[in-house]
Protein backbone atom coordinates (compact mmCIF):
# COMPACT_ATOMS: atom_id res chain seq x y z
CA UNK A 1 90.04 92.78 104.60
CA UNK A 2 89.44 91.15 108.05
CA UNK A 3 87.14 88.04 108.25
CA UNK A 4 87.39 85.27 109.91
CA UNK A 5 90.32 85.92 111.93
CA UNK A 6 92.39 86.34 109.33
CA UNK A 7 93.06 89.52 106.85
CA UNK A 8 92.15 88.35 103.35
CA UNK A 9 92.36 90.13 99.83
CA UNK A 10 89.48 90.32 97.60
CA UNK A 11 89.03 91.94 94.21
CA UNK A 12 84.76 92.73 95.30
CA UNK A 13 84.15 96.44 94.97
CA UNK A 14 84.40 98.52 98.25
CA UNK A 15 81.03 100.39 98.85
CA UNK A 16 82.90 103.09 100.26
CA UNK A 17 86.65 104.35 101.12
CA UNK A 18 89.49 101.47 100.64
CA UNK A 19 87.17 98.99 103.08
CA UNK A 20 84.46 96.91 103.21
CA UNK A 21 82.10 97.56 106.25
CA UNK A 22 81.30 95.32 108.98
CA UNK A 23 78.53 91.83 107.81
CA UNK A 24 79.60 92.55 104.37
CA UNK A 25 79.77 89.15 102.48
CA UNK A 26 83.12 89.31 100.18
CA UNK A 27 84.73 86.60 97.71
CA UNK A 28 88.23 86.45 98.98
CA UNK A 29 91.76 85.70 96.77
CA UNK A 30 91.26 82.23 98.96
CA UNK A 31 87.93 81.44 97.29
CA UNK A 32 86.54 81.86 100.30
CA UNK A 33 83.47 83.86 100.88
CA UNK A 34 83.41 85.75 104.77
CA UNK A 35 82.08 87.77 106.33
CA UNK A 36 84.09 91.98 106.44
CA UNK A 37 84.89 92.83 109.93
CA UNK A 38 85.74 96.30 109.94
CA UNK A 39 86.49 96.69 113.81
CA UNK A 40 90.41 98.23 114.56
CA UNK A 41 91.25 94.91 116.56
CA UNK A 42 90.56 92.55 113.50
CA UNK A 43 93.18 94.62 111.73
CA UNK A 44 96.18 93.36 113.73
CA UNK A 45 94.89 89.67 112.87
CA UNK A 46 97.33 87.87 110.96
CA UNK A 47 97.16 87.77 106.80
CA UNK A 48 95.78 84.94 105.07
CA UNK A 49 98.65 82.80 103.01
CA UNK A 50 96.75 81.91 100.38
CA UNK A 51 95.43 85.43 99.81
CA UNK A 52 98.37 87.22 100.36
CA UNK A 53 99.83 84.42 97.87
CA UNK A 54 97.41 85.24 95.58
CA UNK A 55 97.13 89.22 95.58
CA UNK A 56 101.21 88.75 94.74
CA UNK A 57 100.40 87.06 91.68
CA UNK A 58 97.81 89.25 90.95
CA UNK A 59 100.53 92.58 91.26
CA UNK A 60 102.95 90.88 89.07
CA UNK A 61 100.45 90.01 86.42
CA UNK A 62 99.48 94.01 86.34
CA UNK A 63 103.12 94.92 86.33
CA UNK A 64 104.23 93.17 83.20
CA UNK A 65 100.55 94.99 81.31
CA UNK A 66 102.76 96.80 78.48
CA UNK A 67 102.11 100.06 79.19
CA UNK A 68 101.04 103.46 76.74
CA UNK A 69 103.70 105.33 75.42
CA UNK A 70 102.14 109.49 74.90
């Protein structure tokens, strides 16, 4: 999620799609909280470290969730 001029990860809700609209306030994986901006430029901004740092952590913890056998 752009903000800032960075692209941060944030487990908030999405009002709609897989984004959060432009002036949207969102808690980031950085403990930050910005400001969404949703424009196709802030896309190509570089990823936040300490999100993308984070949101790793975050996947690894969900892959080793024992999983349902049916």
């Amino acid at each position: 999620m752009p903000a800032d001029g960075r692209r941060h990860a944030s487990l908030d809700k999405r009002p709609w799609g897989n984004a959060y609209p432009s002036g949207m306030l969102v808690s980031t994986l950085c403990s930050q909280e910005v400001v969404a901006d949703a424009t196709q430029e802030a896309w190509l901004w570089r990823t936040c470290d300490d999100c993308h740092s984070e949101a790793r952590r975050v996947a690894e913890a969900v892959l080793k969730v024992p999983r349902m056998s049916v």
